[in-house]
N, C-alpha and C. Protein backbone atom coordinates (compact mmCIF):
# COMPACT_ATOMS: atom_id res chain seq x y z
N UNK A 1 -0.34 19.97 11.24
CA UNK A 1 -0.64 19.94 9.82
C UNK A 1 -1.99 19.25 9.63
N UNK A 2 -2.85 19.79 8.80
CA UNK A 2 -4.19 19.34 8.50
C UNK A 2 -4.47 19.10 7.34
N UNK A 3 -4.68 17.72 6.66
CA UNK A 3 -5.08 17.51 5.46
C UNK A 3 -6.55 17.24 5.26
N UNK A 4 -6.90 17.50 3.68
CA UNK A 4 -8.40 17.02 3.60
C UNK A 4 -8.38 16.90 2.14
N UNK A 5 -9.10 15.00 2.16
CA UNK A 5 -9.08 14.84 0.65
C UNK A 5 -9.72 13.89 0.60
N UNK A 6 -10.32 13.24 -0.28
CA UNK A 6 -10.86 11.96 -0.87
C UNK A 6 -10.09 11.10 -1.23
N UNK A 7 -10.51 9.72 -0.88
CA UNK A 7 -9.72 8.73 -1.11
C UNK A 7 -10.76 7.70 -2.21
N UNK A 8 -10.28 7.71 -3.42
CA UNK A 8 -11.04 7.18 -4.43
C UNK A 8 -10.79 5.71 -4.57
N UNK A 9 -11.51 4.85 -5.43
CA UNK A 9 -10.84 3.33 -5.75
C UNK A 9 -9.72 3.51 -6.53
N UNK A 10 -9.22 4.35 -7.27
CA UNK A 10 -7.98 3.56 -7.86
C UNK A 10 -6.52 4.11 -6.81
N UNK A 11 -7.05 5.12 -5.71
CA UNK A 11 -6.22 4.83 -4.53
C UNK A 11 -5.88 4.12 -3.81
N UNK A 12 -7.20 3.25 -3.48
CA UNK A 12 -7.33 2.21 -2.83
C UNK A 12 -6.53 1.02 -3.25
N UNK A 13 -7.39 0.93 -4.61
CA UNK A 13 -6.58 -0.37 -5.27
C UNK A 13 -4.78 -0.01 -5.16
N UNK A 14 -4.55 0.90 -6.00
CA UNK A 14 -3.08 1.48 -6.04
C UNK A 14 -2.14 0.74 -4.84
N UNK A 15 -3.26 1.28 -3.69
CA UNK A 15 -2.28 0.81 -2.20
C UNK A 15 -2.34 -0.78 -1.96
N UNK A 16 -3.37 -1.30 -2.57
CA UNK A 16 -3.96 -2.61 -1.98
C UNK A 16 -2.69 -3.37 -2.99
N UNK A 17 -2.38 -2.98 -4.41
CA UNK A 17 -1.30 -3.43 -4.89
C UNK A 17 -0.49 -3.43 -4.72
N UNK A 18 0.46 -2.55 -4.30
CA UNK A 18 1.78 -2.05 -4.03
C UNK A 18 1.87 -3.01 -2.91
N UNK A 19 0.87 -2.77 -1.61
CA UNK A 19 0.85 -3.44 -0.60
C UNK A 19 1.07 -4.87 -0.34
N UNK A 20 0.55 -5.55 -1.53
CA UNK A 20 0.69 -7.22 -1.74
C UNK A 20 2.24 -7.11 -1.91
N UNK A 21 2.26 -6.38 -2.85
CA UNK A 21 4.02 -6.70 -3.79
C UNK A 21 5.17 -6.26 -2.60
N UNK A 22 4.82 -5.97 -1.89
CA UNK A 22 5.55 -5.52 -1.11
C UNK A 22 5.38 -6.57 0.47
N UNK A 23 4.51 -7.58 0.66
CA UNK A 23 4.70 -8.40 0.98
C UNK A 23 5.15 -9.51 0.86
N UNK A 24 6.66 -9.73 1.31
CA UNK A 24 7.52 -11.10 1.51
C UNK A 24 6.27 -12.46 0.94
N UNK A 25 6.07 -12.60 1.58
CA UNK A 25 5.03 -13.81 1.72
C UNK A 25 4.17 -14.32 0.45
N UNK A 26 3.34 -13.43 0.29
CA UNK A 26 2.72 -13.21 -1.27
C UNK A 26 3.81 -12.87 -2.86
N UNK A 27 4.98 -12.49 -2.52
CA UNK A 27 5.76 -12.13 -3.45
C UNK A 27 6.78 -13.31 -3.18
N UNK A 28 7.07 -14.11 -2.08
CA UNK A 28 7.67 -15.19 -2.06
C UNK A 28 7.17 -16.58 -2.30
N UNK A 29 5.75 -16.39 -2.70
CA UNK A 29 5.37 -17.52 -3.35
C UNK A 29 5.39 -17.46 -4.75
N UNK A 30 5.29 -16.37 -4.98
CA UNK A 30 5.07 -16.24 -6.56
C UNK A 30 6.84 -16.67 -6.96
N UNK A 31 7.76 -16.22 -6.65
CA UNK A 31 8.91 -16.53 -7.05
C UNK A 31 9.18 -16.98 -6.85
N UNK A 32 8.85 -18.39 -5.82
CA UNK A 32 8.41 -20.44 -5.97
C UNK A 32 8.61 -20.75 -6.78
N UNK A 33 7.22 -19.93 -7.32
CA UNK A 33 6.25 -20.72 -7.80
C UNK A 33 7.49 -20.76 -9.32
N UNK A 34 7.51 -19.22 -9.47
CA UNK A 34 8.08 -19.29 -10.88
C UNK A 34 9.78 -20.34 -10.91
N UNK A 35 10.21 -20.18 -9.97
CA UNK A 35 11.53 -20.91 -10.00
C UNK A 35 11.08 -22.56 -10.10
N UNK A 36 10.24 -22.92 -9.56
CA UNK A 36 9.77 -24.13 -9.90
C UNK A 36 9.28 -24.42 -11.29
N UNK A 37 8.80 -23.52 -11.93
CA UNK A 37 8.26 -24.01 -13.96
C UNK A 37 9.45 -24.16 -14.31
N UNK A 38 10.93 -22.97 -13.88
CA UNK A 38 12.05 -22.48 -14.17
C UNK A 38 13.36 -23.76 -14.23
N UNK A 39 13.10 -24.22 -12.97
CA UNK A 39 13.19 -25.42 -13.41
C UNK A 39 12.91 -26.69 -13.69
N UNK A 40 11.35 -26.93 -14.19
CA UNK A 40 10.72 -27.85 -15.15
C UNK A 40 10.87 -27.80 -16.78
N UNK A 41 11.12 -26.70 -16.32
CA UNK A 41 11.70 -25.91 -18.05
C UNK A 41 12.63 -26.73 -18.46
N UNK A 42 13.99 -26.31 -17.82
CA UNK A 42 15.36 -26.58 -18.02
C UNK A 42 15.59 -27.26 -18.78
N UNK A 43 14.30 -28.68 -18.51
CA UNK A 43 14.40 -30.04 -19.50
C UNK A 43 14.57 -30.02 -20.87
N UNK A 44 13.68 -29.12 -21.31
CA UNK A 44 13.23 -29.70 -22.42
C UNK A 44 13.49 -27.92 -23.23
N UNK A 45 13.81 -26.49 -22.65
CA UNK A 45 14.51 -25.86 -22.90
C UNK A 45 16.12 -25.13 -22.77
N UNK A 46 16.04 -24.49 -23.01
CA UNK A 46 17.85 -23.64 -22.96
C UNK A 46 17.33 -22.53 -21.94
N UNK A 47 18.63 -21.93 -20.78
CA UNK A 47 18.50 -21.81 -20.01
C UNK A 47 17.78 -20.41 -20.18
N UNK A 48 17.77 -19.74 -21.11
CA UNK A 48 17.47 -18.07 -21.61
C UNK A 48 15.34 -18.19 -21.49
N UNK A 49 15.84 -19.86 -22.56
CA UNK A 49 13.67 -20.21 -22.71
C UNK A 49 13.48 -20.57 -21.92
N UNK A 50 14.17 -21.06 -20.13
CA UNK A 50 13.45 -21.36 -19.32
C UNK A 50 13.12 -20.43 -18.47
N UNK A 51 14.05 -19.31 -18.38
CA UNK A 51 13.75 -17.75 -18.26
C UNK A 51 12.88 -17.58 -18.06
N UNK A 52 12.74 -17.12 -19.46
CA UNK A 52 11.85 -16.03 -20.04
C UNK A 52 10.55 -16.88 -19.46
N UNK A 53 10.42 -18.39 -19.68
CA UNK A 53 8.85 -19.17 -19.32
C UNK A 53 8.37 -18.70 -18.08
N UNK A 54 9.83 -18.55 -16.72
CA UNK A 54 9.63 -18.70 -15.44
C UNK A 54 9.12 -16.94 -15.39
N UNK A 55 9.45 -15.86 -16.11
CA UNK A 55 9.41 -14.94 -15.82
C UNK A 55 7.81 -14.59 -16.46
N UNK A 56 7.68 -15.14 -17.26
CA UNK A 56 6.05 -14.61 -17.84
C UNK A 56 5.14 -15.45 -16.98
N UNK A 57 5.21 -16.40 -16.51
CA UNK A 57 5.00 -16.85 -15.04
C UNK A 57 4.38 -15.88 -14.05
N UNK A 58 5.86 -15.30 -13.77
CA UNK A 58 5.46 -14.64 -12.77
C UNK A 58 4.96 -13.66 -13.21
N UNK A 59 4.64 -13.08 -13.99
CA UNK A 59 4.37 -11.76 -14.71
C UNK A 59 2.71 -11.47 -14.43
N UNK A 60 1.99 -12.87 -14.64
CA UNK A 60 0.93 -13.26 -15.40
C UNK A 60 0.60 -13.61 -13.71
N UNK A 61 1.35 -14.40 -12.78
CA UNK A 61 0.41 -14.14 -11.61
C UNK A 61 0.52 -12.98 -10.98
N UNK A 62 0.71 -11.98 -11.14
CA UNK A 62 0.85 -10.40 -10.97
C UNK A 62 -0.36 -10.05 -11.46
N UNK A 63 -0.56 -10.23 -12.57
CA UNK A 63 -1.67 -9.63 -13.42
C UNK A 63 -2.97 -10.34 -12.99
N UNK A 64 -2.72 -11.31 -12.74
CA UNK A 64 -4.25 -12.54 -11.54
C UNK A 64 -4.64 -11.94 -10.58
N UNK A 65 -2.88 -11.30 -9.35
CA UNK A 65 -2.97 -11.05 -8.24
C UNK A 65 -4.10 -9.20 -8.63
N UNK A 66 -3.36 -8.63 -9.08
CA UNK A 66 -4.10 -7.29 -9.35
C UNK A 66 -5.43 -7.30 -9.80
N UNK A 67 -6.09 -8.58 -10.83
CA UNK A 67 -7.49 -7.85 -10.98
C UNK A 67 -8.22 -9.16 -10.07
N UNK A 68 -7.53 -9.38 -9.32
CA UNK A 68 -8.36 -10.13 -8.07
C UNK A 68 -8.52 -9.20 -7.15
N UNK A 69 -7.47 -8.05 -6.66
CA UNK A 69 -7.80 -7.29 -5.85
C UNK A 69 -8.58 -6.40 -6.21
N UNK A 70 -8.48 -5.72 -7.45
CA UNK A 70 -9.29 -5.20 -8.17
C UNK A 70 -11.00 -5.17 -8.04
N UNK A 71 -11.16 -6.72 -8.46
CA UNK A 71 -12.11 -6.91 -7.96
C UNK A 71 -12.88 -6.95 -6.48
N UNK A 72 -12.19 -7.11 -5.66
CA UNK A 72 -12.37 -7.27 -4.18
C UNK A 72 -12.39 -5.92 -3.96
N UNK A 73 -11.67 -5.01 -4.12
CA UNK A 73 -11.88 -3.56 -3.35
C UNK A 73 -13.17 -2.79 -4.53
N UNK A 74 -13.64 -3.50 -5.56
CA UNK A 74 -14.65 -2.96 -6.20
C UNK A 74 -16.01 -3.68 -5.12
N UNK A 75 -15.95 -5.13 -4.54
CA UNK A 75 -17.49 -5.57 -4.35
C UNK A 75 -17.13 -5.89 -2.75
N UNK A 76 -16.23 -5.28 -2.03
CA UNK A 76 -16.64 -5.22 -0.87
C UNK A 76 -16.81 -3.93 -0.46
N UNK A 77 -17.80 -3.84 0.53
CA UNK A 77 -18.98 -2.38 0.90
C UNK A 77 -17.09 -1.14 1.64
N UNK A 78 -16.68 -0.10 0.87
CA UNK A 78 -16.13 0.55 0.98
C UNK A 78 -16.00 2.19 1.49
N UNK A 79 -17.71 1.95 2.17
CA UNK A 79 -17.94 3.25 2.73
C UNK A 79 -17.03 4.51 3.35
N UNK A 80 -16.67 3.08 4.09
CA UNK A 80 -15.88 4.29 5.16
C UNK A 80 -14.62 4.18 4.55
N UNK A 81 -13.80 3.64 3.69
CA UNK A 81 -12.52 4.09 2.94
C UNK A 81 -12.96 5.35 1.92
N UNK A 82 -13.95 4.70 0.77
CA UNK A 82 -13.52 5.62 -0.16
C UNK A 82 -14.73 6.61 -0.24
N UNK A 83 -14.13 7.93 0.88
CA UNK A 83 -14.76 8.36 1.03
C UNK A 83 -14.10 10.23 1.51
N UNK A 84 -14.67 11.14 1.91
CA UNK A 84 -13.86 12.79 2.58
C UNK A 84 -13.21 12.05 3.73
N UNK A 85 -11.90 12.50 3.55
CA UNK A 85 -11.21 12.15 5.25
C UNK A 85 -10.10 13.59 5.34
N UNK A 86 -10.26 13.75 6.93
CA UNK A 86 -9.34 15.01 7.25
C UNK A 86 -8.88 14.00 8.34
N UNK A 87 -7.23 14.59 7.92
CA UNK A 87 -6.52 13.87 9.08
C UNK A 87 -5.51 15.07 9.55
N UNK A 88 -5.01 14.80 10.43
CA UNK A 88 -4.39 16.12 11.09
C UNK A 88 -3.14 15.42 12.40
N UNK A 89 -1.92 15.77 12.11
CA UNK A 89 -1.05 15.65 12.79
C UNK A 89 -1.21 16.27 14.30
N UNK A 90 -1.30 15.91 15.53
CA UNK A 90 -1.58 16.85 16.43
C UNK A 90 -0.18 16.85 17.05
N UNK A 91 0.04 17.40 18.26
CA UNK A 91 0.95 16.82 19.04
C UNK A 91 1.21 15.70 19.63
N UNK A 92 -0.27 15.11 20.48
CA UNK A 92 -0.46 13.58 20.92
C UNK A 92 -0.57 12.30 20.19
N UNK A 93 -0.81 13.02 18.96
CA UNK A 93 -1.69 11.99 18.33
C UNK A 93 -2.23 12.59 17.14
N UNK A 94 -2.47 11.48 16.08
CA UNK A 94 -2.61 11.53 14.72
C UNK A 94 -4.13 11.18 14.52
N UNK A 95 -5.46 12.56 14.09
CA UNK A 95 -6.49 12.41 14.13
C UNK A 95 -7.09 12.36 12.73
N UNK A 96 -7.92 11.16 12.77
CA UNK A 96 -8.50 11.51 11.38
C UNK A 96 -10.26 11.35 11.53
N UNK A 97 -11.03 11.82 10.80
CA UNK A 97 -12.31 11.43 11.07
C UNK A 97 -12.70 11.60 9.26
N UNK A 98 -14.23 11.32 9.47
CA UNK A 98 -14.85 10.92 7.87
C UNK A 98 -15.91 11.15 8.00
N UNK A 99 -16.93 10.92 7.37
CA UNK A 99 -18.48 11.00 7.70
C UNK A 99 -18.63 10.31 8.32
N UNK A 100 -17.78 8.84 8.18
CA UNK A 100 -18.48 7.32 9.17
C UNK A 100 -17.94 7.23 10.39
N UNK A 101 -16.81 8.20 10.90
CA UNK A 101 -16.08 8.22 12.15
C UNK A 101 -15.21 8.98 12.17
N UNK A 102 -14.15 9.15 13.36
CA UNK A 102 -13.60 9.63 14.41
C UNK A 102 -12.54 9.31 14.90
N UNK A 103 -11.02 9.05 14.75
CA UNK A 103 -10.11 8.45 15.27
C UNK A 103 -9.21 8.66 15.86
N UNK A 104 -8.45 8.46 16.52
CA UNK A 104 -7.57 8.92 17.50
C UNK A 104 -6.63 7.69 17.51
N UNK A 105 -5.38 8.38 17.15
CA UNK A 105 -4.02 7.41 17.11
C UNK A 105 -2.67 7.50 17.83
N UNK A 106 -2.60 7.35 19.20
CA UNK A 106 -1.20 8.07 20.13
C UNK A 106 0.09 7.53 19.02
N UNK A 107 0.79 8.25 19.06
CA UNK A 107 1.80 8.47 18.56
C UNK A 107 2.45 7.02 18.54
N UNK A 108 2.69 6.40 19.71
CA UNK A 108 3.75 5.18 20.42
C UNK A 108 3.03 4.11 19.65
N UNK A 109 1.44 4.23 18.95
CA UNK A 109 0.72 2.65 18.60
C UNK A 109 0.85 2.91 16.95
N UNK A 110 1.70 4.02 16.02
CA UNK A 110 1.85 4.11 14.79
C UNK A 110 3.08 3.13 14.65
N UNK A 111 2.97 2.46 13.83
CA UNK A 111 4.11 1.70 13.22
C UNK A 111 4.65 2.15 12.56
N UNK A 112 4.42 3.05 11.42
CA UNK A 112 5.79 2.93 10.77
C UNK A 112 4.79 3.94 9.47
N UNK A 113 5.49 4.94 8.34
CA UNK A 113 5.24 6.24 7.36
C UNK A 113 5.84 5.52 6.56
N UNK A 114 5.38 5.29 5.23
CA UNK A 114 6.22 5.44 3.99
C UNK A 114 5.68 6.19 2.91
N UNK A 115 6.12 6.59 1.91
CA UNK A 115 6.33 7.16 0.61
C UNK A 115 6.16 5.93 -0.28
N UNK A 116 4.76 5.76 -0.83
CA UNK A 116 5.23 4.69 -2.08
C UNK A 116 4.73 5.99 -3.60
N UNK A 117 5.24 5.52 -4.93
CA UNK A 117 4.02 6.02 -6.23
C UNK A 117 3.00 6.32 -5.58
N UNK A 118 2.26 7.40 -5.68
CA UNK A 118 1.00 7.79 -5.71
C UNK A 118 0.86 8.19 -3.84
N UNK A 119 1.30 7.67 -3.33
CA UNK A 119 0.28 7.69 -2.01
C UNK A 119 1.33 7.74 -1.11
N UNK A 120 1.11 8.74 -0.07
CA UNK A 120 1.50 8.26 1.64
C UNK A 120 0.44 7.28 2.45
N UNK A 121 1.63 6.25 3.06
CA UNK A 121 0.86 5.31 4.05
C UNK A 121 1.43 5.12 5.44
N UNK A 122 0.52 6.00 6.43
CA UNK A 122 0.59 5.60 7.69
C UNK A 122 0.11 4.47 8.24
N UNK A 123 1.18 3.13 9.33
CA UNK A 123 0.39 2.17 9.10
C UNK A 123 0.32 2.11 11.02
N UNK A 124 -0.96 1.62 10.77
CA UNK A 124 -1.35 1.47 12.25
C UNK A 124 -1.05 0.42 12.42
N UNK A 125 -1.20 -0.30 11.56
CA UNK A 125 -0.85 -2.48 11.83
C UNK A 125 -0.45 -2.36 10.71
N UNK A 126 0.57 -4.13 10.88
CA UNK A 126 0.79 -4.70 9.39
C UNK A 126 0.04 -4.41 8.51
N UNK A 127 -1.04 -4.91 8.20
CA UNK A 127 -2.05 -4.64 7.25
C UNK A 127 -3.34 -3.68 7.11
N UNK A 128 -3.02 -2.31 7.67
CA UNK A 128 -4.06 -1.52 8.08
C UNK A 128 -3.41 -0.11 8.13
N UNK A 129 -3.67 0.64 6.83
CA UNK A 129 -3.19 2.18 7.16
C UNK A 129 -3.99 2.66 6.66
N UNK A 130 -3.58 4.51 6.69
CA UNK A 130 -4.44 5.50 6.70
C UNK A 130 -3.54 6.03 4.76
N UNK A 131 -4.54 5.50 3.77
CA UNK A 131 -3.64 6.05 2.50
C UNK A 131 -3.55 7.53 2.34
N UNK A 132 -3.22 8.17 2.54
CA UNK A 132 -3.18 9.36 1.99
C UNK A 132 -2.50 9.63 0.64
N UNK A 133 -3.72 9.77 -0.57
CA UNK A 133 -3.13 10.02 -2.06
C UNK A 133 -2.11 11.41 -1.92
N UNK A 134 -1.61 11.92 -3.33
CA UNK A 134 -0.23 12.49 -3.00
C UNK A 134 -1.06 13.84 -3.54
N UNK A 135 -2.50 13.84 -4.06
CA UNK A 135 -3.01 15.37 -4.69
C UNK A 135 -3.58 16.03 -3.32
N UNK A 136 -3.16 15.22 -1.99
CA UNK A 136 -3.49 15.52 -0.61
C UNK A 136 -2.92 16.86 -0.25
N UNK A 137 -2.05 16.76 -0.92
CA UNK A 137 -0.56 17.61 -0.23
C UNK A 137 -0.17 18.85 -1.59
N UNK A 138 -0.13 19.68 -1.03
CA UNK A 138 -0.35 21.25 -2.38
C UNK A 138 1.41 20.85 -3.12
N UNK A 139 2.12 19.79 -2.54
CA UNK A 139 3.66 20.26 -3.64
C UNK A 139 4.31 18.79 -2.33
N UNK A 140 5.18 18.34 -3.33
CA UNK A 140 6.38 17.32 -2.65
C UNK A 140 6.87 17.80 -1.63
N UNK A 141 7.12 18.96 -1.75
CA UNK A 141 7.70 19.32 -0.49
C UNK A 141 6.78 19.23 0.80
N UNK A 142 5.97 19.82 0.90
CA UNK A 142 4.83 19.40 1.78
C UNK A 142 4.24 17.54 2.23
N UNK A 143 4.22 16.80 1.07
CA UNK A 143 4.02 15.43 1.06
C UNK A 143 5.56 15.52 2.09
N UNK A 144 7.00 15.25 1.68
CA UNK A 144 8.19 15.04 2.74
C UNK A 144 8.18 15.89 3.91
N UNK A 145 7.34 17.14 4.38
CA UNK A 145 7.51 17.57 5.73
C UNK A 145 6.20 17.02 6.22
N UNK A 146 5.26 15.96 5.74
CA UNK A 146 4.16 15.53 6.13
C UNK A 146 4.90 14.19 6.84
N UNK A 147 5.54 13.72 5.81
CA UNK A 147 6.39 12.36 6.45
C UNK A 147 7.40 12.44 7.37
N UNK A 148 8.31 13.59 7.50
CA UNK A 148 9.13 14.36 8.42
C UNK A 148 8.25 14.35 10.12
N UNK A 149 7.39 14.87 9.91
CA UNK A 149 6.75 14.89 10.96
C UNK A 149 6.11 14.15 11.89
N UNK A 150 5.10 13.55 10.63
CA UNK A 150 5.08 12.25 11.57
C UNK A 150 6.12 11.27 12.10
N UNK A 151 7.17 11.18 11.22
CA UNK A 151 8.58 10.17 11.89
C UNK A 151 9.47 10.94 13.21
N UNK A 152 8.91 12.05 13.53
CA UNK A 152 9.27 12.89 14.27
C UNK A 152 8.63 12.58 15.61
N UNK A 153 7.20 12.49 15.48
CA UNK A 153 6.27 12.45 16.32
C UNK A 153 6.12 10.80 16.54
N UNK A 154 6.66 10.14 15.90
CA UNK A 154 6.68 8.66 16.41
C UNK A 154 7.82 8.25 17.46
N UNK A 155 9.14 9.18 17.22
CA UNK A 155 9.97 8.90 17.65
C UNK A 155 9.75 8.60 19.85
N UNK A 156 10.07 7.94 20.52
CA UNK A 156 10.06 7.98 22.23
C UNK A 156 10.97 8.78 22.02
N UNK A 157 10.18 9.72 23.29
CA UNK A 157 10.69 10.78 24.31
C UNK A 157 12.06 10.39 24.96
């Protein structure tokens, strides 16, 4: 299977968000953080107003966390992301190249395909995949035999 598409900033960002929120670590501080106002609250509110305080809390460092990344995937040099990429399922290995390069990925060093909103993400590392937006793929069905396949081709012989 051979795809070819552009990967724009609000792809980028899209993934760079999802991607935080979806890290334990960064999403387990924030809900610390908020259980800690949550209960500083307690004191001096009822348990509904210490809620709602702890939850706009967290709401509001969501909204910090996003146009911080925001900003970061706007002013760091993004050449070689947002940019034409064809990637192509082979048999050995998962190839993609761009104007700025050339890649080659054996099957056994892919970690792991998911399906989030908007985008497929193949991830080569924890923090390092190949986004593929979802206007990549001519119909859903195609996006799930894109992910079919590769979980196919990851699988040991």
């Amino acid at each position: 299977m051979r795809l070819e598409y552009r990967v724009r900033y609000m792809d980028h960002l899209l993934y760079q968000v999802i991607h935080a929120f979806m890290n334990p670590v960064c999403n387990g501080l924030f809900i610390v953080l908020a259980a800690s106002i949550f209960a500083s609250e307690l004191g001096d509110n009822s348990f509904l107003g210490s809620l709602l305080v702890a939850g706009a809390f967290y709401g509001i460092m969501w909204v910090a966390q996003t146009i911080f990344i925001a900003v970061f995937v706007a002013k760091v040099g993004q050449d070689g992301v947002l940019t034409n990429h064809v990637l192509e399922v082979r048999d050995d290995e998962l190839f993609e190249s761009t104007p700025f390069n050339e890649s080659r990925h054996f099957w056994h060093g892919i970690q792991k395909v998911v399906r989030r909103p908007g985008f497929v993400a193949v991830y080569l590392a924890q923090h390092l995949a190949h986004v593929i937006p979802n206007r990549a793929f001519p119909s859903g069905g195609e996006r799930d035999e894109f992910v079919r396949l590769v979980r196919e081709r990851m699988r040991p012989a």
